[in-house]
PDB file of N, CA and C in Angstrom:
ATOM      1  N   UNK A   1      -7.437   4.946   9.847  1.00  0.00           N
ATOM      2  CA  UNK A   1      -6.790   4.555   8.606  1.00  0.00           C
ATOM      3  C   UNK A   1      -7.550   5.173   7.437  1.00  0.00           C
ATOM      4  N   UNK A   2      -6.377   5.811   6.324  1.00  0.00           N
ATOM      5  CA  UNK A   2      -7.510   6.483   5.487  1.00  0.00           C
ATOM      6  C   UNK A   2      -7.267   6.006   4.505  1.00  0.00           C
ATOM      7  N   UNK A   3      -8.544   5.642   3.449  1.00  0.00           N
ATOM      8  CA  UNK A   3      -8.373   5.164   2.435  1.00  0.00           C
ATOM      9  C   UNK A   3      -7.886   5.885   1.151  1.00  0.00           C
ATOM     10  N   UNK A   4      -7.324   5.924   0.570  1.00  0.00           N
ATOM     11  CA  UNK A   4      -7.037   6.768  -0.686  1.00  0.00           C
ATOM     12  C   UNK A   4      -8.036   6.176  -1.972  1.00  0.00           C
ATOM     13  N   UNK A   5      -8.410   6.793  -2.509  1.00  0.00           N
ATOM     14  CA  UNK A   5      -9.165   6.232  -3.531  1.00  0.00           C
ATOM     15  C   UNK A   5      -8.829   6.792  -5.033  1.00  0.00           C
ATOM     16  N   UNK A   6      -8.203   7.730  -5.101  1.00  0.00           N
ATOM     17  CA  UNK A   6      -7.146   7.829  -6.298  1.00  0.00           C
ATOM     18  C   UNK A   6      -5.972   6.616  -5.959  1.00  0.00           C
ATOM     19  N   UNK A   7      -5.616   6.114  -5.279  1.00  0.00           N
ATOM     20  CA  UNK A   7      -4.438   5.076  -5.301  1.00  0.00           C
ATOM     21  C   UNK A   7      -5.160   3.681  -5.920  1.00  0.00           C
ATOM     22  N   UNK A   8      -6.250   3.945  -5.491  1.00  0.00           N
ATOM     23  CA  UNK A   8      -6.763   2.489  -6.106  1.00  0.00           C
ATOM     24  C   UNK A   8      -7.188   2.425  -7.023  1.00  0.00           C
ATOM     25  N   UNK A   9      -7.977   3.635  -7.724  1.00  0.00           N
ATOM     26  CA  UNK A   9      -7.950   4.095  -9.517  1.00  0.00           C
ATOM     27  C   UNK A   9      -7.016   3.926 -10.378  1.00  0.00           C
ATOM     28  N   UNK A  10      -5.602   4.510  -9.363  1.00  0.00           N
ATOM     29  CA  UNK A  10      -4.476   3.727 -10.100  1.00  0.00           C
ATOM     30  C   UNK A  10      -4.111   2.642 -10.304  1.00  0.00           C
ATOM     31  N   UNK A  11      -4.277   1.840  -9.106  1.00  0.00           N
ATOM     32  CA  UNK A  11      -3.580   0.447  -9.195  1.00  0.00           C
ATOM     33  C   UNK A  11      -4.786  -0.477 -10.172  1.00  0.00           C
ATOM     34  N   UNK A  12      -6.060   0.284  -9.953  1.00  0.00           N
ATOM     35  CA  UNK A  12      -6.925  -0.493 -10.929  1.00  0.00           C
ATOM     36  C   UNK A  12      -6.650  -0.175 -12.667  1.00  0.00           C
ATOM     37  N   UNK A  13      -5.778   0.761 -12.930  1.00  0.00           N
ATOM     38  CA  UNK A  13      -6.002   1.730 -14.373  1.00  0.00           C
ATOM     39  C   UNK A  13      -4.689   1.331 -14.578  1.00  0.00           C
ATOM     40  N   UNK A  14      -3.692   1.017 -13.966  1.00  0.00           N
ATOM     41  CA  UNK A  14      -2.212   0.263 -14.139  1.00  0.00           C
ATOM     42  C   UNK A  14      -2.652  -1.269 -14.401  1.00  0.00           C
ATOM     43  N   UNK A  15      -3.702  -1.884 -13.657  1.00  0.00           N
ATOM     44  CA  UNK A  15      -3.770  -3.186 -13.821  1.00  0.00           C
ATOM     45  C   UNK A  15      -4.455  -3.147 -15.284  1.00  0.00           C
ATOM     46  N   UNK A  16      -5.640  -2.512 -15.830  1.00  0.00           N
ATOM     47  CA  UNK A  16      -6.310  -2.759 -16.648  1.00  0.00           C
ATOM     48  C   UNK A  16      -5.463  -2.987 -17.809  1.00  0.00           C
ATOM     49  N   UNK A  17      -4.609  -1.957 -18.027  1.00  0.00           N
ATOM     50  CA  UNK A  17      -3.718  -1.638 -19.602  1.00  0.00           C
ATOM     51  C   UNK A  17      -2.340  -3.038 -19.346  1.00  0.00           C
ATOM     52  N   UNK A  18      -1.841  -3.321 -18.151  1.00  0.00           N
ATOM     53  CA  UNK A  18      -0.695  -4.547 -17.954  1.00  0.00           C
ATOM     54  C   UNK A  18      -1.692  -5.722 -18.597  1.00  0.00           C
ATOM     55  N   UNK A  19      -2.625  -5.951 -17.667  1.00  0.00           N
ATOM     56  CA  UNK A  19      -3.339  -7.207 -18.150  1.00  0.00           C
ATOM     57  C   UNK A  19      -4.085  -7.220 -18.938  1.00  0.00           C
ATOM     58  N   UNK A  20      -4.781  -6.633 -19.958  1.00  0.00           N
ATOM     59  CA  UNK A  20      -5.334  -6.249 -21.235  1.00  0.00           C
ATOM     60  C   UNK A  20      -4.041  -6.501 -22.544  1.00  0.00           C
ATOM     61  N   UNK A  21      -2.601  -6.192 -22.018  1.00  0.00           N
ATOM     62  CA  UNK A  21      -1.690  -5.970 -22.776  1.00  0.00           C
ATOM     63  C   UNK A  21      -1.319  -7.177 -23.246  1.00  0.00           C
ATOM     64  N   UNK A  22      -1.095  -7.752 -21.824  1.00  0.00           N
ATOM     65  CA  UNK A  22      -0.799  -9.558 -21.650  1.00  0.00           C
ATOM     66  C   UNK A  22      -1.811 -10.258 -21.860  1.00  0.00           C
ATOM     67  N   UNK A  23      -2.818 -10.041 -21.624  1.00  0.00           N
ATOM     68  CA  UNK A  23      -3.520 -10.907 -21.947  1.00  0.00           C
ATOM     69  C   UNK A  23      -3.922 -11.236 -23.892  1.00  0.00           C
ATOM     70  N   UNK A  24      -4.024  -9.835 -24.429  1.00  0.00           N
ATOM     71  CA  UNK A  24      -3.601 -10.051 -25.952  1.00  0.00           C
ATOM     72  C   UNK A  24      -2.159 -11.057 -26.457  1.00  0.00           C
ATOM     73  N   UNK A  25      -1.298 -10.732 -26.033  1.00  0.00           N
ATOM     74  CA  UNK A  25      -0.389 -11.090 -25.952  1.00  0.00           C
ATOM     75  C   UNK A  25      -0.119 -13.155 -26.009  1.00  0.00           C
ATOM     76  N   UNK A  26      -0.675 -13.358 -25.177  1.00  0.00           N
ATOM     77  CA  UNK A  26      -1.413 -14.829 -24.392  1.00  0.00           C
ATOM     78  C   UNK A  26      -2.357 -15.677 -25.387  1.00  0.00           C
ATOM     79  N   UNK A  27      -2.833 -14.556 -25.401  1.00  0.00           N
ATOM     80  CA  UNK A  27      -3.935 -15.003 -26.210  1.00  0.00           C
ATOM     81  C   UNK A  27      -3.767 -15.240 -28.087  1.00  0.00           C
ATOM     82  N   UNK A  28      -3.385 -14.242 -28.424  1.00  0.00           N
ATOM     83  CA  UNK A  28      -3.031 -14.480 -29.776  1.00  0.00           C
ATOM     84  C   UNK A  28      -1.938 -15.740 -30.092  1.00  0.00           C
ATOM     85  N   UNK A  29      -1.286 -16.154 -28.669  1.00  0.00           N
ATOM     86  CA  UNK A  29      -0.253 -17.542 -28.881  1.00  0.00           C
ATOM     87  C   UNK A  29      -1.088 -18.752 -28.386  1.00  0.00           C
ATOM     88  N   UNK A  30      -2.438 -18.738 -27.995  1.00  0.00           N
ATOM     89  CA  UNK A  30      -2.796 -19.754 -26.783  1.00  0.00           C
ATOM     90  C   UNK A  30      -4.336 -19.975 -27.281  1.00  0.00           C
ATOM     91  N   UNK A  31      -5.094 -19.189 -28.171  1.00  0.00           N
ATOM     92  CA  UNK A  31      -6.095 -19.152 -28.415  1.00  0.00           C
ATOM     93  C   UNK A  31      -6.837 -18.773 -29.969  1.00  0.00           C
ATOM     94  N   UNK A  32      -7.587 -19.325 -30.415  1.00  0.00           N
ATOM     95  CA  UNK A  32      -8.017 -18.776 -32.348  1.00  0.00           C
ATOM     96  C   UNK A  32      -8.599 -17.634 -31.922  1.00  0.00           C
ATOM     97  N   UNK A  33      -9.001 -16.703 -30.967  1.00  0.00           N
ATOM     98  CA  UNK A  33      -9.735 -15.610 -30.829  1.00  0.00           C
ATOM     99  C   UNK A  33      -8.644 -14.753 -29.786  1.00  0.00           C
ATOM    100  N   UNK A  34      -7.893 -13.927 -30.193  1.00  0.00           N
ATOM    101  CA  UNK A  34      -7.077 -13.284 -29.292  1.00  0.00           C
ATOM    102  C   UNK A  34      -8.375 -12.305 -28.883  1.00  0.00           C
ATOM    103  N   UNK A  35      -9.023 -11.902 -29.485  1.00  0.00           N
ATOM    104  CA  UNK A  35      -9.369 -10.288 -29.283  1.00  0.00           C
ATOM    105  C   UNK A  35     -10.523 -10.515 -28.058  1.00  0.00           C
ATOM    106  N   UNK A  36     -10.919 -11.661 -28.299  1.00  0.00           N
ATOM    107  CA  UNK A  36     -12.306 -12.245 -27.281  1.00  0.00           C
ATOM    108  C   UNK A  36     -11.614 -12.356 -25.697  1.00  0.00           C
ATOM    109  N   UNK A  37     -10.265 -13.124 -25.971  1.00  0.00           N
ATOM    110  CA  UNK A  37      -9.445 -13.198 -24.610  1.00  0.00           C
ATOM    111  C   UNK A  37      -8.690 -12.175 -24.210  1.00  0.00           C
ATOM    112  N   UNK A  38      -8.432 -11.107 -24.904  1.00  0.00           N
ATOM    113  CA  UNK A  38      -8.175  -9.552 -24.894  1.00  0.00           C
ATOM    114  C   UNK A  38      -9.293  -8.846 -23.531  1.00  0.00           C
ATOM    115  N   UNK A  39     -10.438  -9.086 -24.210  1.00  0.00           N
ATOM    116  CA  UNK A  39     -11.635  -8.727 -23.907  1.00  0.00           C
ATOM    117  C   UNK A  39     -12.471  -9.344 -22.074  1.00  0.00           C
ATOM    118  N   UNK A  40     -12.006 -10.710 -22.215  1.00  0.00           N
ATOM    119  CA  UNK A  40     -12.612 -11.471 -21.044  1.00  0.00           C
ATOM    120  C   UNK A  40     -11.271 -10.252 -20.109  1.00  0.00           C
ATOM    121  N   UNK A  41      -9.964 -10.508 -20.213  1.00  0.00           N
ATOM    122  CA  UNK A  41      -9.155 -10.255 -19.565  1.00  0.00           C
ATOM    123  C   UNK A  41      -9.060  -8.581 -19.022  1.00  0.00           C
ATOM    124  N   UNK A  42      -9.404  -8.168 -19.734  1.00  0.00           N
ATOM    125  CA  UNK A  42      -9.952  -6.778 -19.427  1.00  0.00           C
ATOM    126  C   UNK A  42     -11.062  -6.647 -18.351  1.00  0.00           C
ATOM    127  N   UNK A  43     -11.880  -6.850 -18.520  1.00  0.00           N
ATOM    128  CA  UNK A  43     -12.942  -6.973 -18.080  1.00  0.00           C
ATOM    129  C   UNK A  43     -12.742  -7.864 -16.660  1.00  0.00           C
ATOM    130  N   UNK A  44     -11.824  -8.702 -16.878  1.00  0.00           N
ATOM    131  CA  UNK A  44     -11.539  -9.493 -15.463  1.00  0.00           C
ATOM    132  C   UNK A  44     -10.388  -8.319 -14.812  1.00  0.00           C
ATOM    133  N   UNK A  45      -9.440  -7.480 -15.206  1.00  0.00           N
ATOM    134  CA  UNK A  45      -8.921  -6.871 -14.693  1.00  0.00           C
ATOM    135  C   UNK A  45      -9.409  -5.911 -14.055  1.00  0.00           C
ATOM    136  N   UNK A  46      -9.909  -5.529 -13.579  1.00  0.00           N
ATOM    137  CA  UNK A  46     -11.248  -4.375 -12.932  1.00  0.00           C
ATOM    138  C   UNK A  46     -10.915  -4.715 -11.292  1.00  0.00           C
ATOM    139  N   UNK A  47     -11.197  -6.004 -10.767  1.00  0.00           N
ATOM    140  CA  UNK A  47     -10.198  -6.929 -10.011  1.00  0.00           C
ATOM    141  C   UNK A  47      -9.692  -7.444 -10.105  1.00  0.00           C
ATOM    142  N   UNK A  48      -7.880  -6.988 -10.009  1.00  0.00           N
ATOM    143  CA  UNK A  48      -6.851  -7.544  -9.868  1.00  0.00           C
ATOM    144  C   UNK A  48      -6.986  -8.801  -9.651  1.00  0.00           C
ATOM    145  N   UNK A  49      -6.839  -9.569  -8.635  1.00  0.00           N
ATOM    146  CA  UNK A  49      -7.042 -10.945  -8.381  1.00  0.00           C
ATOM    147  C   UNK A  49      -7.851 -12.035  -9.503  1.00  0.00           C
ATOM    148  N   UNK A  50      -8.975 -11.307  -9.952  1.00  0.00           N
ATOM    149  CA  UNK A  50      -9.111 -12.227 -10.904  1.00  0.00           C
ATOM    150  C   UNK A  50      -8.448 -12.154 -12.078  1.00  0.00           C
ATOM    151  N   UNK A  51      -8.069 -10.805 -12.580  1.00  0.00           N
ATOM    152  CA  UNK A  51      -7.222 -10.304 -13.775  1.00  0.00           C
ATOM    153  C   UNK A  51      -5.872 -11.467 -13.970  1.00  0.00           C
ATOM    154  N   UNK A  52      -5.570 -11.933 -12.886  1.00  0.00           N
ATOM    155  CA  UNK A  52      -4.180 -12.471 -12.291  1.00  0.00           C
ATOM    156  C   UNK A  52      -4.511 -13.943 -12.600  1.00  0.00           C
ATOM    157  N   UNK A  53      -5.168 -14.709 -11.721  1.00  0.00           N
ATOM    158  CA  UNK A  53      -5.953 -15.788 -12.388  1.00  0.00           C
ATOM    159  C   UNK A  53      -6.125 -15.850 -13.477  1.00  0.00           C
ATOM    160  N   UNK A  54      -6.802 -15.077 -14.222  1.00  0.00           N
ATOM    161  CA  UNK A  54      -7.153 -15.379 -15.678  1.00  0.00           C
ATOM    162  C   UNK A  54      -5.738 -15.221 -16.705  1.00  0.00           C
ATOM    163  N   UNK A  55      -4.606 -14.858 -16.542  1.00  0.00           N
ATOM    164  CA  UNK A  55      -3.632 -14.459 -16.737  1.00  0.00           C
ATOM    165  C   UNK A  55      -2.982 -16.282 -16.619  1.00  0.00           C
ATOM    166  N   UNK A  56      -2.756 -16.468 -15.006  1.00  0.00           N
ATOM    167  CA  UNK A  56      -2.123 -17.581 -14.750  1.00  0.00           C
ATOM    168  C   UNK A  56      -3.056 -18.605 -15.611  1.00  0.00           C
ATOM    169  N   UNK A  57      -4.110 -18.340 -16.246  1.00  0.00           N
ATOM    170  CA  UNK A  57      -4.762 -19.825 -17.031  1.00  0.00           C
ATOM    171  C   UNK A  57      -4.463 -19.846 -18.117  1.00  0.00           C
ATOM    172  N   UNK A  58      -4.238 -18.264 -18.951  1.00  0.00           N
ATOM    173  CA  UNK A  58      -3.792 -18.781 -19.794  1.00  0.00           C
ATOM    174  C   UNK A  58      -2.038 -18.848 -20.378  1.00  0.00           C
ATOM    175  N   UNK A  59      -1.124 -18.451 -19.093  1.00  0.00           N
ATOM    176  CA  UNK A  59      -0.051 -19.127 -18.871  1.00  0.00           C
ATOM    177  C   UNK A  59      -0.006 -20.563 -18.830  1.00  0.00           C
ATOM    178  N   UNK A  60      -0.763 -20.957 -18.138  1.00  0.00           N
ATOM    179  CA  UNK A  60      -0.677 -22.241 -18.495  1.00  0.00           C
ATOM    180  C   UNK A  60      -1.084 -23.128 -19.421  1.00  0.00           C
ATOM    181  N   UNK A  61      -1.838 -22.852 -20.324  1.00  0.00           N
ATOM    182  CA  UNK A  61      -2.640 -23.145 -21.254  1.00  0.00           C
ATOM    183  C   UNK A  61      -1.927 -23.685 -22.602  1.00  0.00           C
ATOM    184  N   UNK A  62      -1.567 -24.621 -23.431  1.00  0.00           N
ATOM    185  CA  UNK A  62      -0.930 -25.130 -24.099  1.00  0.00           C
ATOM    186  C   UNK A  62      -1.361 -23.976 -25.110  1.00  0.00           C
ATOM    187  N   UNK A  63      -0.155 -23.970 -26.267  1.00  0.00           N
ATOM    188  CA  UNK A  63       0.227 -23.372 -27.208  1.00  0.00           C
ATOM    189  C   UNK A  63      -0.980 -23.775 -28.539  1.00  0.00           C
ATOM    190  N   UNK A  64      -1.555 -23.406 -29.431  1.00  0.00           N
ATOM    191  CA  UNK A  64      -2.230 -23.567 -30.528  1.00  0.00           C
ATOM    192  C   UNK A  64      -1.268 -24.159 -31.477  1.00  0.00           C
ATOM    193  N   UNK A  65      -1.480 -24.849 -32.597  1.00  0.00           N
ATOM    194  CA  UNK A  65      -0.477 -24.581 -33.902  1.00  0.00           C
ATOM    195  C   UNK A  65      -0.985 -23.720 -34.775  1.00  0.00           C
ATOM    196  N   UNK A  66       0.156 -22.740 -35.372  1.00  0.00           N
ATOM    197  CA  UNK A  66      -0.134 -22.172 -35.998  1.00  0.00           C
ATOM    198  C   UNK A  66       0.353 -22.200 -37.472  1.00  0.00           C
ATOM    199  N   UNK A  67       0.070 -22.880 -38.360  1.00  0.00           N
ATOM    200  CA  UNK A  67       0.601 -23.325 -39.777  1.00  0.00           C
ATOM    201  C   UNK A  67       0.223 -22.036 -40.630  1.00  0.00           C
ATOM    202  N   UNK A  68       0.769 -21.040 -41.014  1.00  0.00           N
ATOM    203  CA  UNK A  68       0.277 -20.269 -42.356  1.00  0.00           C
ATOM    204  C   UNK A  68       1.153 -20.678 -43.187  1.00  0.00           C
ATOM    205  N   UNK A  69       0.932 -22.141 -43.554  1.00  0.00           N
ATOM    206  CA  UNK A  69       1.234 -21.924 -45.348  1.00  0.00           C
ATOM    207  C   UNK A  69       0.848 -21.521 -46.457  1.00  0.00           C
ATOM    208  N   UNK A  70      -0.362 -21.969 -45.977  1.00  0.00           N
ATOM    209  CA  UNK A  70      -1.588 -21.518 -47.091  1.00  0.00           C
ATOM    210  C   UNK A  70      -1.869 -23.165 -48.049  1.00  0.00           C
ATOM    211  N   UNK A  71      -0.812 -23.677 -47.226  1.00  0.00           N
ATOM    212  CA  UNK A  71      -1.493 -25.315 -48.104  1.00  0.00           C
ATOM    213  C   UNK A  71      -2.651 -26.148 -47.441  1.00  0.00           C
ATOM    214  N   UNK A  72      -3.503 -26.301 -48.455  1.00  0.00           N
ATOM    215  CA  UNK A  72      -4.377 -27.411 -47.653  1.00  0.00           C
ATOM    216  C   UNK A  72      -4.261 -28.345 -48.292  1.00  0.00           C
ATOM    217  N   UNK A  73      -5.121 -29.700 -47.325  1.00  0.00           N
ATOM    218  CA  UNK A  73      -4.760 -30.456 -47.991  1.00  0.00           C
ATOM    219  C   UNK A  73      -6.270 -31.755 -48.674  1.00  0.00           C
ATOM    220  N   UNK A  74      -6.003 -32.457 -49.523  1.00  0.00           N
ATOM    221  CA  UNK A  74      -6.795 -32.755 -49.985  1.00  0.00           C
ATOM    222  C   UNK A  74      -7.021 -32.846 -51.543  1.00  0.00           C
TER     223      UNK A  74
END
């Protein structure tokens, strides 16, 4: 059985930019620091499996509020 190792550069260099993409994505709705969870998620994408996980957490992860009115109050 032979391994290809350009196939897995790919599937690793396809995963990085999907889940880097989504994970910004996720993050800027799910978190006050998109760019930090940009960042973990990247970095977790290297291996798939965890890229995926970290993905499914913050799928699941309740929504932030996001108020720009610009009113405060007080």
């Amino acid at each position: 059985m032979n391994i290809n190792a350009t196939l897995i550069g790919e599937i690793i260099f396809i995963s990085v930019i999907v889940i880097g993409i989504l994970s910004y994505y996720f993050g800027k709705r799910k978190t006050s620091t998109p760019k930090i969870a940009t960042l973990i998620g990247v970095l977790l994408s290297f291996i798939p499996p965890f890229g995926l996980i970290y993905l499914t957490i913050l799928v699941l992860k309740k929504d932030i509020n996001q108020s720009n009115s610009g009113a405060t109050l007080g």
